[in-house]
Structures are given as C-alpha cells and as structure tokens.
PDB file of N, CA and C in Angstrom:
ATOM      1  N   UNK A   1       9.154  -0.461 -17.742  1.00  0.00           N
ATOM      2  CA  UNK A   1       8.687  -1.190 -16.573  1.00  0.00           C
ATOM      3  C   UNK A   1       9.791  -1.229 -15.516  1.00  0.00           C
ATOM      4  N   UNK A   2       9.362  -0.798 -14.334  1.00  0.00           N
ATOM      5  CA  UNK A   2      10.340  -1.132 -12.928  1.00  0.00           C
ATOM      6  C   UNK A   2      10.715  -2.529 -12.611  1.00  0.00           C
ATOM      7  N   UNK A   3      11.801  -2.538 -12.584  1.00  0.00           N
ATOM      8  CA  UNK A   3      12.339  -3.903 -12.205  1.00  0.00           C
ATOM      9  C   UNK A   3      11.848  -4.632 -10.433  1.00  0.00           C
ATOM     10  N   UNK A   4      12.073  -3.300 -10.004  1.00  0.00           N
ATOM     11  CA  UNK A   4      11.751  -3.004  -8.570  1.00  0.00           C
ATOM     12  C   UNK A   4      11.280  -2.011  -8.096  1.00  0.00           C
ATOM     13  N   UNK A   5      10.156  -2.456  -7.257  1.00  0.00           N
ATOM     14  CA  UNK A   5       9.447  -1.091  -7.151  1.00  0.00           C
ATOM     15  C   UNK A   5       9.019  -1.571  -5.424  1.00  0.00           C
ATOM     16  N   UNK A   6       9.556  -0.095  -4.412  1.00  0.00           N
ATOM     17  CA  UNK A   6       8.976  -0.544  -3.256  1.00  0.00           C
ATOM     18  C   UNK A   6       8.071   0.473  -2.683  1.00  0.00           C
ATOM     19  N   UNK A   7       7.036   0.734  -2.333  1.00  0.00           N
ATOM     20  CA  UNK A   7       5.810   1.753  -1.784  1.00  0.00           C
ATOM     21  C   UNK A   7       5.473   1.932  -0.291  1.00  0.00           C
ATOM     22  N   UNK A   8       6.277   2.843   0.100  1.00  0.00           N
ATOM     23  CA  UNK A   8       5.415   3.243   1.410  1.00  0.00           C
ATOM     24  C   UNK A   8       5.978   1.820   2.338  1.00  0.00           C
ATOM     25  N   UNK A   9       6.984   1.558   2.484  1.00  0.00           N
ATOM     26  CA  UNK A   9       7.661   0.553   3.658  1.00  0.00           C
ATOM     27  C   UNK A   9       7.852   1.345   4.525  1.00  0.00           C
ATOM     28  N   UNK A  10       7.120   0.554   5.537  1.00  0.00           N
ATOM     29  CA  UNK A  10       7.333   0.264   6.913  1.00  0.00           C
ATOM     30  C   UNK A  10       7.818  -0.607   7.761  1.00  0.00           C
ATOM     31  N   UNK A  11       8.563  -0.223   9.195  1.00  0.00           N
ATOM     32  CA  UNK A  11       9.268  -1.817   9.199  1.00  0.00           C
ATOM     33  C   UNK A  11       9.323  -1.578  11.232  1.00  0.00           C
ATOM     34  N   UNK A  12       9.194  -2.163  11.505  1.00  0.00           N
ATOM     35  CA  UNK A  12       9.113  -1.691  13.275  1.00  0.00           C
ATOM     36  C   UNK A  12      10.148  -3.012  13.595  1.00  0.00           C
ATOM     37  N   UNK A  13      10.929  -2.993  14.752  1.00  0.00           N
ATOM     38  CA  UNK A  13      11.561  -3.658  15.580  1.00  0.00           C
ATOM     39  C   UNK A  13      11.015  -3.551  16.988  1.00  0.00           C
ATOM     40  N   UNK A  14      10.814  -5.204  17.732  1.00  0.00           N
ATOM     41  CA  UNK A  14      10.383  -5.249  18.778  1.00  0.00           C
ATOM     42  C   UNK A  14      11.440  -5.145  20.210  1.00  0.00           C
ATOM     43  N   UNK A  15      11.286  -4.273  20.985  1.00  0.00           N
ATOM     44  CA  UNK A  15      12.243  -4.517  22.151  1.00  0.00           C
ATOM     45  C   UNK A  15      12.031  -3.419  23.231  1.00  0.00           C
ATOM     46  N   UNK A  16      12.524  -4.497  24.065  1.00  0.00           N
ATOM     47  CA  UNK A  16      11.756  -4.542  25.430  1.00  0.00           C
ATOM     48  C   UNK A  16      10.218  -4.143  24.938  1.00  0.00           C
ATOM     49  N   UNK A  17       9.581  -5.620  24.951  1.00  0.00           N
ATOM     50  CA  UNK A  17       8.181  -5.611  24.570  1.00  0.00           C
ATOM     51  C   UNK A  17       7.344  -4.628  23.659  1.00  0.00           C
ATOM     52  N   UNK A  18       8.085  -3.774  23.507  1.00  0.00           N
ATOM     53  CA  UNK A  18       7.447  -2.840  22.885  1.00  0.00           C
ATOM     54  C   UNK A  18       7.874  -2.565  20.813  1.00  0.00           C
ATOM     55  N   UNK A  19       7.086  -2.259  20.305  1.00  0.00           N
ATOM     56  CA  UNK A  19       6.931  -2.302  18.737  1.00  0.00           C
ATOM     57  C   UNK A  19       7.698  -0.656  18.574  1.00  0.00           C
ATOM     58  N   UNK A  20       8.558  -0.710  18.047  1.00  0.00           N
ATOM     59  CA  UNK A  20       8.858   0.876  17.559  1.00  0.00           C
ATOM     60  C   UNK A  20       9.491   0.576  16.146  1.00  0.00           C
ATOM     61  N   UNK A  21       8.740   1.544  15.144  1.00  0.00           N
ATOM     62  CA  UNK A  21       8.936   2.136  14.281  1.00  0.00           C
ATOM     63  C   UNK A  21      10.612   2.504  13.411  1.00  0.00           C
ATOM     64  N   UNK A  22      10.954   1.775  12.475  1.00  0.00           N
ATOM     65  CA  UNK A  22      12.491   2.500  12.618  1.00  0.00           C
ATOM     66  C   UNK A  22      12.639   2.722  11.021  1.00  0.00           C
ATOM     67  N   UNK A  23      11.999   2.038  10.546  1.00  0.00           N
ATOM     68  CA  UNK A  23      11.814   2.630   9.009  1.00  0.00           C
ATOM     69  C   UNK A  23      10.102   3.107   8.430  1.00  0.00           C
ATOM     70  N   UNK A  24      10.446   4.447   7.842  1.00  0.00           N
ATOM     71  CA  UNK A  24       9.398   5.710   7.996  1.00  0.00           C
ATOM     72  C   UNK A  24       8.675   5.333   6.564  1.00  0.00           C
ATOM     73  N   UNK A  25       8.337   4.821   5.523  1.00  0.00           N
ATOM     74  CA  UNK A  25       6.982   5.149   4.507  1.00  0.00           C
ATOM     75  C   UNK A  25       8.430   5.443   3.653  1.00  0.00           C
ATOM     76  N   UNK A  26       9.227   4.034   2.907  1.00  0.00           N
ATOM     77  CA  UNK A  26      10.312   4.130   2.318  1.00  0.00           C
ATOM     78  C   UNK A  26       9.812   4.179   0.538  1.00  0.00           C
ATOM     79  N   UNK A  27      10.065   4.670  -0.381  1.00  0.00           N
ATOM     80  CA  UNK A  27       9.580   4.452  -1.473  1.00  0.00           C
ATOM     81  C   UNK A  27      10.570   4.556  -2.549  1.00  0.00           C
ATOM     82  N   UNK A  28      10.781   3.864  -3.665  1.00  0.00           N
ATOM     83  CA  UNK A  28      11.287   4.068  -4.919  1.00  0.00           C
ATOM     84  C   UNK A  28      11.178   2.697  -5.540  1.00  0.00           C
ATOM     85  N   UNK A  29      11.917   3.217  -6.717  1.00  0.00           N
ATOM     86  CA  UNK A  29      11.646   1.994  -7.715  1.00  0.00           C
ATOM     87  C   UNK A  29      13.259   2.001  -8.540  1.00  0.00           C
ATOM     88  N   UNK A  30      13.755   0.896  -9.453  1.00  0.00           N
ATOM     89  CA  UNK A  30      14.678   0.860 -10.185  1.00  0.00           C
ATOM     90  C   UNK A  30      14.588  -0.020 -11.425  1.00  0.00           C
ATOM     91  N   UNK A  31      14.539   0.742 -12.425  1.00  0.00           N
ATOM     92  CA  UNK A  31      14.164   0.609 -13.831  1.00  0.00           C
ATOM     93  C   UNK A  31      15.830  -0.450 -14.367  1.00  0.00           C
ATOM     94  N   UNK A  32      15.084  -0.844 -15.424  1.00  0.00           N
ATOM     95  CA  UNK A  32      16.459  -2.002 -16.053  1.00  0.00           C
ATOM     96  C   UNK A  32      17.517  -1.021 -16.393  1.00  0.00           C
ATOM     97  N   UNK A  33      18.823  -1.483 -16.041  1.00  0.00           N
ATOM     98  CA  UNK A  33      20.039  -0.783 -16.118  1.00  0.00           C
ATOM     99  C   UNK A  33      20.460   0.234 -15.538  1.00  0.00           C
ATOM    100  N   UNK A  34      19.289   0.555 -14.402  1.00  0.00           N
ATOM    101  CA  UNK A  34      19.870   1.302 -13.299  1.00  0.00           C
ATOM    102  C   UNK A  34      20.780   0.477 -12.134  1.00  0.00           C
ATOM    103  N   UNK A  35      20.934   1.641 -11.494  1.00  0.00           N
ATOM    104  CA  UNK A  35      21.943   1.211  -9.756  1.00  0.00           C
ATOM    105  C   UNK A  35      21.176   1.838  -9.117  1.00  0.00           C
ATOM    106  N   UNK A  36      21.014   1.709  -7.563  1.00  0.00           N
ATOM    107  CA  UNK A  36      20.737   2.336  -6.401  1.00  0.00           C
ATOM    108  C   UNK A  36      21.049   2.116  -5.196  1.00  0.00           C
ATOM    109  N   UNK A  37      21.992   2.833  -4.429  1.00  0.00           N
ATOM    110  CA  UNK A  37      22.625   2.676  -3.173  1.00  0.00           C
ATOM    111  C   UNK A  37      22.006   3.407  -2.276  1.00  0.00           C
ATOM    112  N   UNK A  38      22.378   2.796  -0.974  1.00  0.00           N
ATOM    113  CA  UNK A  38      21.438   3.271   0.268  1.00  0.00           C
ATOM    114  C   UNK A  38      22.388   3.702   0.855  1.00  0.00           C
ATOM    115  N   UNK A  39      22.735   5.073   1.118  1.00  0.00           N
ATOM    116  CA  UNK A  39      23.503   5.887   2.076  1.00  0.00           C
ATOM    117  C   UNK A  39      22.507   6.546   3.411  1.00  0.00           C
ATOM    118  N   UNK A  40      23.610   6.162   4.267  1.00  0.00           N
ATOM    119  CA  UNK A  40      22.987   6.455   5.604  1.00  0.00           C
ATOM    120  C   UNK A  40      24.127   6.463   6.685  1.00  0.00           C
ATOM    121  N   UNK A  41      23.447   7.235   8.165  1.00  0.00           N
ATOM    122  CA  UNK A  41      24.448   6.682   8.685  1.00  0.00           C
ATOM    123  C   UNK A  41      24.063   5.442   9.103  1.00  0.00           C
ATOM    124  N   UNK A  42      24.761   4.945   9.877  1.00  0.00           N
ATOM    125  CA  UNK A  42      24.962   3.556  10.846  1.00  0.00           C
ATOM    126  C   UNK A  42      23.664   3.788  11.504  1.00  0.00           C
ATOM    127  N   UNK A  43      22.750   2.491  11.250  1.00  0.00           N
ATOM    128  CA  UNK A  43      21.472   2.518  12.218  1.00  0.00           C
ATOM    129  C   UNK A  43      20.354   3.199  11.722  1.00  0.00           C
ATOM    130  N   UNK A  44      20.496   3.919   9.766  1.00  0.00           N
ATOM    131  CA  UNK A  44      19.837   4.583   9.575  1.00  0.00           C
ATOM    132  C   UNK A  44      18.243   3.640   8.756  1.00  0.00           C
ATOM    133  N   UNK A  45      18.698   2.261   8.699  1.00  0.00           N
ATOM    134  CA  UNK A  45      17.349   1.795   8.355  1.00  0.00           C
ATOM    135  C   UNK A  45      17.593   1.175   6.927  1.00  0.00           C
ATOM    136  N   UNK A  46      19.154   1.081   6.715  1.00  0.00           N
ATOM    137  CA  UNK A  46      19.448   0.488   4.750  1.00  0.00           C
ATOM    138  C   UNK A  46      19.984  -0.733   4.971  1.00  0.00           C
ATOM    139  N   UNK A  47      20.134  -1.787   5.816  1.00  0.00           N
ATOM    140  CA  UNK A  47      20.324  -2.775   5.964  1.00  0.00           C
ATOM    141  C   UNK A  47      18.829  -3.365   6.097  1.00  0.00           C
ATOM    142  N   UNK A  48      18.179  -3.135   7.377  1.00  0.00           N
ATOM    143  CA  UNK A  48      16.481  -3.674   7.212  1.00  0.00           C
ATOM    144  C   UNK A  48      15.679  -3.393   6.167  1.00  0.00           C
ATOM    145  N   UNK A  49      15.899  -2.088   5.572  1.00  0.00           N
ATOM    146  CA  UNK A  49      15.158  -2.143   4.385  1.00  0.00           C
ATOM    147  C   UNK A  49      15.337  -3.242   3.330  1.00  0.00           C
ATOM    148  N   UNK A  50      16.780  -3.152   3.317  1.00  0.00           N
ATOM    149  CA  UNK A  50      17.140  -4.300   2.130  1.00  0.00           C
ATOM    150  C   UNK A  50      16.647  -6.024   2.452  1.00  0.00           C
ATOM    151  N   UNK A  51      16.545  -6.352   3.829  1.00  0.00           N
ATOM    152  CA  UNK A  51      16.237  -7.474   4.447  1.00  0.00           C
ATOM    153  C   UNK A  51      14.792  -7.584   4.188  1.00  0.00           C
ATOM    154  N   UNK A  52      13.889  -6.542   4.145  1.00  0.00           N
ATOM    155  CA  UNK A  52      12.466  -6.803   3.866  1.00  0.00           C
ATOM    156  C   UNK A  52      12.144  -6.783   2.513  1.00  0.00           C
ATOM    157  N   UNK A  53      13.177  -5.763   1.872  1.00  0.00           N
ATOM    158  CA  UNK A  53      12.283  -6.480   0.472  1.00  0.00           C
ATOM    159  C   UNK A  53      12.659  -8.102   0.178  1.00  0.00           C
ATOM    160  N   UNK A  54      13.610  -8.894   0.193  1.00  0.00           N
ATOM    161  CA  UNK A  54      14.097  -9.800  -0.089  1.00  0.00           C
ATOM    162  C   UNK A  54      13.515 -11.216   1.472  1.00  0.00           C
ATOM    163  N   UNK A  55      12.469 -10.510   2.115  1.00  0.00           N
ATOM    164  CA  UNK A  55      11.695 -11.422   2.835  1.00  0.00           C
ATOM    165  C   UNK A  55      12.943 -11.675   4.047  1.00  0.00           C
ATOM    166  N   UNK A  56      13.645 -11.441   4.419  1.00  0.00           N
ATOM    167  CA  UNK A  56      14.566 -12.039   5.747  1.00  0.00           C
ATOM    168  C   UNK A  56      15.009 -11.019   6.506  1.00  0.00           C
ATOM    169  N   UNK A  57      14.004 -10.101   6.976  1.00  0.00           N
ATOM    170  CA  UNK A  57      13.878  -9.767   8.380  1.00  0.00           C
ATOM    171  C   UNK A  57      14.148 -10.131   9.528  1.00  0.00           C
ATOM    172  N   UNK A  58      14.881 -10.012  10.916  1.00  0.00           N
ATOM    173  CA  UNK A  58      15.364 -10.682  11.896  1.00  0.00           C
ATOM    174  C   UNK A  58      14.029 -11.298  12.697  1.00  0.00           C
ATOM    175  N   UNK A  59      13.789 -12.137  13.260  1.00  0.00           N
ATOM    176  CA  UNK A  59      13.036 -12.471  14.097  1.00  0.00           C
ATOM    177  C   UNK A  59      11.916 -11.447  15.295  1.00  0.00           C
ATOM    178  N   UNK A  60      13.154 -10.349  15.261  1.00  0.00           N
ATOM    179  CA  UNK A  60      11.779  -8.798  16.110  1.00  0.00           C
ATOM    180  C   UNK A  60      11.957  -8.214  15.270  1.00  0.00           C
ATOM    181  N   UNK A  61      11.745  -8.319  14.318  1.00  0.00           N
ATOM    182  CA  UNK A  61      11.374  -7.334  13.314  1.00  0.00           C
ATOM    183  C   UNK A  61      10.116  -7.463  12.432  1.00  0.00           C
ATOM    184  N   UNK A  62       9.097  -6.429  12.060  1.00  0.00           N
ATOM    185  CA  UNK A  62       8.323  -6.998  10.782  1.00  0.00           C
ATOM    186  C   UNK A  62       7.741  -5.503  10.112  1.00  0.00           C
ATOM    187  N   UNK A  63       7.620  -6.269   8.753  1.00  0.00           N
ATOM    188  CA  UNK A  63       6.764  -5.032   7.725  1.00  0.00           C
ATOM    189  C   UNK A  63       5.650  -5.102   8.189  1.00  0.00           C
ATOM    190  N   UNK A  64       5.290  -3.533   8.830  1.00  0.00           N
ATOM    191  CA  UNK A  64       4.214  -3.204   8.948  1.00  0.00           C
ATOM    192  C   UNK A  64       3.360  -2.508   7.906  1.00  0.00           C
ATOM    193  N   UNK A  65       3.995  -1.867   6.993  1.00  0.00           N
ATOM    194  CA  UNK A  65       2.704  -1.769   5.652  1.00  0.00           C
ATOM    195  C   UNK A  65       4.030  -2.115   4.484  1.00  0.00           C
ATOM    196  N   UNK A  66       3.295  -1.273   3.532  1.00  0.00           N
ATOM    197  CA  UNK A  66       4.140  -1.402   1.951  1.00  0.00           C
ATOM    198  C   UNK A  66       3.951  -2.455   1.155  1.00  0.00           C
ATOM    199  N   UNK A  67       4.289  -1.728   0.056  1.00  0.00           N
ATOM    200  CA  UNK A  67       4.340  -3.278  -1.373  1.00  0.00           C
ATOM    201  C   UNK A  67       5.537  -3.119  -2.138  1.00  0.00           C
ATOM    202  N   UNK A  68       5.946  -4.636  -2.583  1.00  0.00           N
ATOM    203  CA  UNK A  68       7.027  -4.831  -2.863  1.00  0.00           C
ATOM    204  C   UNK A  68       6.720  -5.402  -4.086  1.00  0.00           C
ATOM    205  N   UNK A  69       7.178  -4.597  -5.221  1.00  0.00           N
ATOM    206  CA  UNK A  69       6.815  -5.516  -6.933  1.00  0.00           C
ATOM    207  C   UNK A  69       8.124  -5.860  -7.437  1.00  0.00           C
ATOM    208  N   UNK A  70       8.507  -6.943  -7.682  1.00  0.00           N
ATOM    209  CA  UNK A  70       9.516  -7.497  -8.426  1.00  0.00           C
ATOM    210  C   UNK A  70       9.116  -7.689  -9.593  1.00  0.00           C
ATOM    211  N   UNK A  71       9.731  -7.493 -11.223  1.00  0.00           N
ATOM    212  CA  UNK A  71       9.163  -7.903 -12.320  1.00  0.00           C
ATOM    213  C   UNK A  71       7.747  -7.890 -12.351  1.00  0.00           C
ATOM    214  N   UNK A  72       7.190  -6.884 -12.090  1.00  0.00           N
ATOM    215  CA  UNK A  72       5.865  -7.109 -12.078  1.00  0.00           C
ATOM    216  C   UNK A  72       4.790  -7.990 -11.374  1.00  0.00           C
ATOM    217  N   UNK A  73       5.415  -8.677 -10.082  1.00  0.00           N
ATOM    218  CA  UNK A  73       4.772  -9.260  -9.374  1.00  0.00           C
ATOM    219  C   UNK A  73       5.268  -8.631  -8.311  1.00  0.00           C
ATOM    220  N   UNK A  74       3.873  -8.910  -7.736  1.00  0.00           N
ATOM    221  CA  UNK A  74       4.059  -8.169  -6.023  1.00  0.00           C
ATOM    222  C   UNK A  74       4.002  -9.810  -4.616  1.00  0.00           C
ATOM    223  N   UNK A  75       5.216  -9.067  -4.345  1.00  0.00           N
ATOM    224  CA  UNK A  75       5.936 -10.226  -3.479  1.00  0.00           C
ATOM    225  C   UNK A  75       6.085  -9.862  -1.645  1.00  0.00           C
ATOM    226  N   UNK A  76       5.132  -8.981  -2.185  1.00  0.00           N
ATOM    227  CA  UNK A  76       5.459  -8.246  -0.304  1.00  0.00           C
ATOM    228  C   UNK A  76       4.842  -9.242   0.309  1.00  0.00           C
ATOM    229  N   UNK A  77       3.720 -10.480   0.033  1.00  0.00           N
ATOM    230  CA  UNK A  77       3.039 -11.069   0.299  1.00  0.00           C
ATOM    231  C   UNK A  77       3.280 -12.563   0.048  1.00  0.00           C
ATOM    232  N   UNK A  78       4.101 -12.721  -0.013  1.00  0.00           N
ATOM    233  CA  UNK A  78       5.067 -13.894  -0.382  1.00  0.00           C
ATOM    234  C   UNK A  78       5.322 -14.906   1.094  1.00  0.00           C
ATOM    235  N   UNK A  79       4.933 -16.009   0.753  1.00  0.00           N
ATOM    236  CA  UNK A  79       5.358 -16.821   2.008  1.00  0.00           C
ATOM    237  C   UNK A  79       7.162 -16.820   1.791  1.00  0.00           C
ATOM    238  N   UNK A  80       7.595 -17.326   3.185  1.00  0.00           N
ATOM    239  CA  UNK A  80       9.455 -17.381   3.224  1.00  0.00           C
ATOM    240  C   UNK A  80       9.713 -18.396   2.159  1.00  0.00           C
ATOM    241  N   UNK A  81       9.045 -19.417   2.016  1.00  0.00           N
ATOM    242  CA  UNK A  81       8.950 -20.569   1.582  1.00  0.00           C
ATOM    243  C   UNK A  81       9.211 -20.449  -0.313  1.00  0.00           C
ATOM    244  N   UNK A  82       8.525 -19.677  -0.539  1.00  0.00           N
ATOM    245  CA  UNK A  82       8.053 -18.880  -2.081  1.00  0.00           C
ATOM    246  C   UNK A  82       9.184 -17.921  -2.223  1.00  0.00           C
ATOM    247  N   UNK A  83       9.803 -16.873  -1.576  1.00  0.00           N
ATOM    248  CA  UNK A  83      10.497 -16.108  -1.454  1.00  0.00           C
ATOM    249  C   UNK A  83      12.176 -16.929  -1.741  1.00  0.00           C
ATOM    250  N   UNK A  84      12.104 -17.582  -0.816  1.00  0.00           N
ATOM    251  CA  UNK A  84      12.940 -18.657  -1.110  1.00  0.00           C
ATOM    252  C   UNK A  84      13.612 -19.100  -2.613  1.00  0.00           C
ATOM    253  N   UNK A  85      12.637 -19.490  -3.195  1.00  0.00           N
ATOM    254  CA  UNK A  85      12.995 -19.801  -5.092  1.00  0.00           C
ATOM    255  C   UNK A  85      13.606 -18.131  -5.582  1.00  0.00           C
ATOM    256  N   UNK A  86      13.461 -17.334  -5.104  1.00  0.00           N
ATOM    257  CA  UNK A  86      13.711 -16.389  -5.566  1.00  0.00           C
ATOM    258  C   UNK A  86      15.142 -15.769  -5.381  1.00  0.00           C
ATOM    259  N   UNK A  87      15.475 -15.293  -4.314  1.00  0.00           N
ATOM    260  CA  UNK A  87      16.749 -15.173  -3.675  1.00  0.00           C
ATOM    261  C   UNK A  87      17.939 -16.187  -4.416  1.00  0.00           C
ATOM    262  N   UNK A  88      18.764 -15.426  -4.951  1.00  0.00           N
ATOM    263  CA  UNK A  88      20.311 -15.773  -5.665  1.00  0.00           C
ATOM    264  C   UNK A  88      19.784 -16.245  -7.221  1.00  0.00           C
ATOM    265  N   UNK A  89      18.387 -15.344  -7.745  1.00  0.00           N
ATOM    266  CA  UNK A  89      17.943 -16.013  -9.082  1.00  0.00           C
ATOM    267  C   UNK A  89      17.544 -14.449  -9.981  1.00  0.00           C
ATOM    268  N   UNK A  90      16.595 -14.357  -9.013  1.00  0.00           N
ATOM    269  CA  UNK A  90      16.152 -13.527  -9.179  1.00  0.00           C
ATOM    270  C   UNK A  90      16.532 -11.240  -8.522  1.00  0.00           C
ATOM    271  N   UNK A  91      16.875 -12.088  -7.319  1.00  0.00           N
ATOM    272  CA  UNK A  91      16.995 -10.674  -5.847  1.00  0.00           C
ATOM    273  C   UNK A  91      18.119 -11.324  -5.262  1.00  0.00           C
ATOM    274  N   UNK A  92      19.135 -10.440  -5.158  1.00  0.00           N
ATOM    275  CA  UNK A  92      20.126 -10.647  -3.856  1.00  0.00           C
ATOM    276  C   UNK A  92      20.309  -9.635  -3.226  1.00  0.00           C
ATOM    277  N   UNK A  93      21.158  -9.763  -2.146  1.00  0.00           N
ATOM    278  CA  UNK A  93      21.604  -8.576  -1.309  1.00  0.00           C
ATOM    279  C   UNK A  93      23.360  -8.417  -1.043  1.00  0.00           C
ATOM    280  N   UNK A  94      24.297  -7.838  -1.246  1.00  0.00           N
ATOM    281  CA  UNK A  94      25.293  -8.014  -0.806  1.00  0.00           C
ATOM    282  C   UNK A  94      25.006  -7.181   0.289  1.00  0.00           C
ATOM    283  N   UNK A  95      25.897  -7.861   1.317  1.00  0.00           N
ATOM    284  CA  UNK A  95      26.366  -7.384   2.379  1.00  0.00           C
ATOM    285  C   UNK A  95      27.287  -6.135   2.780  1.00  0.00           C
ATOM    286  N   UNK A  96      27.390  -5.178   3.785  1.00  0.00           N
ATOM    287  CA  UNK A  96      27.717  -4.613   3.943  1.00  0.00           C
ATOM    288  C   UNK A  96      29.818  -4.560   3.348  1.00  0.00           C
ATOM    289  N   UNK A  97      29.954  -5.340   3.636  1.00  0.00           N
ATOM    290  CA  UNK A  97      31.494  -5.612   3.507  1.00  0.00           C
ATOM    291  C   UNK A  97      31.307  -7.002   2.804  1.00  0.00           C
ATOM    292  N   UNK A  98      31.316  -6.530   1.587  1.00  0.00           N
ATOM    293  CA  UNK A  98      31.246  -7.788   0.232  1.00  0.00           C
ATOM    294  C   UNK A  98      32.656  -8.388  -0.016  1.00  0.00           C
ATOM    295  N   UNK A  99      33.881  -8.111   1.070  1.00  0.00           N
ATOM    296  CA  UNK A  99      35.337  -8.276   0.809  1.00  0.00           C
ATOM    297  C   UNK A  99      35.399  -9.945   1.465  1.00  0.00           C
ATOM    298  N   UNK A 100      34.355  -9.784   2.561  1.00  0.00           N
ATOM    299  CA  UNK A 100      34.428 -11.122   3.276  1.00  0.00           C
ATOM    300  C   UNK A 100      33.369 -11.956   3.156  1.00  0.00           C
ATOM    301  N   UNK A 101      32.785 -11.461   2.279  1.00  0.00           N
ATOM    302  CA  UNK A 101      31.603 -12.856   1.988  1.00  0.00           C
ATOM    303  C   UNK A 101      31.237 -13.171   0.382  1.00  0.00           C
ATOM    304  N   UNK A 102      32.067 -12.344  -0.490  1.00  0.00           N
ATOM    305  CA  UNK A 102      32.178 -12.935  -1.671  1.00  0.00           C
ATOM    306  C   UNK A 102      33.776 -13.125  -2.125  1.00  0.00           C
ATOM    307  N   UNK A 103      33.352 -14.286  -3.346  1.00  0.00           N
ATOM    308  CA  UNK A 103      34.611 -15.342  -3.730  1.00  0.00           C
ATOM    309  C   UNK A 103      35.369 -14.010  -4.839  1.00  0.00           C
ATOM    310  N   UNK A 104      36.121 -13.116  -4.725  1.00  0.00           N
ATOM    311  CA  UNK A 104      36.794 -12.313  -6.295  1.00  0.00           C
ATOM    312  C   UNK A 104      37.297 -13.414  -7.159  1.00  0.00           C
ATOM    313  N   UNK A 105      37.056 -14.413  -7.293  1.00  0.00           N
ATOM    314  CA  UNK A 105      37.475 -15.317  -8.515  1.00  0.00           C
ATOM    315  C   UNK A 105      36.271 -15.945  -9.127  1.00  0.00           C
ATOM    316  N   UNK A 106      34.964 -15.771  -8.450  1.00  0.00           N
ATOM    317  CA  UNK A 106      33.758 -16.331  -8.758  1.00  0.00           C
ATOM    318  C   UNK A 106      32.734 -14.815  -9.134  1.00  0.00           C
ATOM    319  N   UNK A 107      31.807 -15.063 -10.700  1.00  0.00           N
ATOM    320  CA  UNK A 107      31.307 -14.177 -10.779  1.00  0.00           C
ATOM    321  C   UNK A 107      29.874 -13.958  -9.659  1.00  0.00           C
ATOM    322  N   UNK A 108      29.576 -12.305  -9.448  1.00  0.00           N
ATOM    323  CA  UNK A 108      28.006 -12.309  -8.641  1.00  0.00           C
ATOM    324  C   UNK A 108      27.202 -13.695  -9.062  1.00  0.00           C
ATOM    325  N   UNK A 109      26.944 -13.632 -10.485  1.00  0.00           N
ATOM    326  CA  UNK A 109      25.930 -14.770 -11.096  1.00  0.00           C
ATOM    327  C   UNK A 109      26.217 -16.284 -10.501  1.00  0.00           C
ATOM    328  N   UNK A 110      27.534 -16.560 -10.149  1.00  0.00           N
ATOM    329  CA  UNK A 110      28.221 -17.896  -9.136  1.00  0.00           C
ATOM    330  C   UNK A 110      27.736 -18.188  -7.910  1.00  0.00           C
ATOM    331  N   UNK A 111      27.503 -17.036  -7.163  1.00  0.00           N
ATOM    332  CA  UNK A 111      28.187 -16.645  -6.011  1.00  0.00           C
ATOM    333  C   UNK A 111      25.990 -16.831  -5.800  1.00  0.00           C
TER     334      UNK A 111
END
C-alpha cells in the first residue's frame, strides 16, 4: 500500500487577474520506506506542489484538479480545518533550507 499517492495535480496561480497554470498533471506515489525528492530548477513547481498536498497553498493559488491519498484516505478534499490535525503527525514539509528552521538537537518527530 502507498503511503502517498498524488494523481494528476494541478495547481494555477492568480496574477494580474488572470489564472495561469504552473503545475502540469503531477503524479506519483511513495510506498513505506521509500524517499522522494523534487529536483527542479528555481520556479519549477516543487515547493507548490509540496504546499498542496499538505493543504497550505498561498492565498492566489489553488488545486485545480487531482487527488491526494494519504494512508489510504483521500485528503485532496479536506477542509484547512481537518488538514490541520494532520500536519506535524501525520505529513510534514521541510523547507527549502532546513539549516534555519529546524532545531539539530531536537529530533524531526520533536520538531
């Protein structure tokens, strides 16, 4: 069973009034005791991706299609509210530069 599984994400950013497209029909999944890193360049769409599965998208931003299964539940449909209990339990995200926003004396599971 996939731990994580994401299908066909889509993700548009709004500006200057207008909706454009910036992540294309993203897909994979990651089975227990795997890794998976998002290489790209700068601006290539692996920071928002990671923000939508985990529900915290910027304010002009939104998923326009896709499904998101965590443990076997699908959470693409998740109020913020619900999503919420989840985040630092279940799903996290480190940040780009994990040097300045995590504790090296405190484990991930702490933190």
């Amino acid at each position: 069973m996939n731990v994580l599984s994401v299908e066909d994400l889509r993700i548009s950013y709004r500006s200057r009034g207008e909706w454009r497209e910036v992540v294309h029909n993203v897909s994979f999944s990651i089975q227990r005791g795997e890794m998976l890193a998002f290489v790209g360049e700068s601006g290539s769409g692996k920071t928002t991706t990671a923000q939508a599965i985990i529900g915290l998208l910027a304010d002009n931003a939104r998923r326009d299609a896709g499904r998101i299964v965590l443990n076997g539940e699908v959470i693409s449909d998740w109020s913020a509210k619900r999503l919420n209990r989840l985040r630092g339990v279940s799903i996290s995200l480190v940040p780009q530069d994990p040097g300045n926003s995590l504790n090296p004396v405190k484990t991930i599971g702490q933190q």
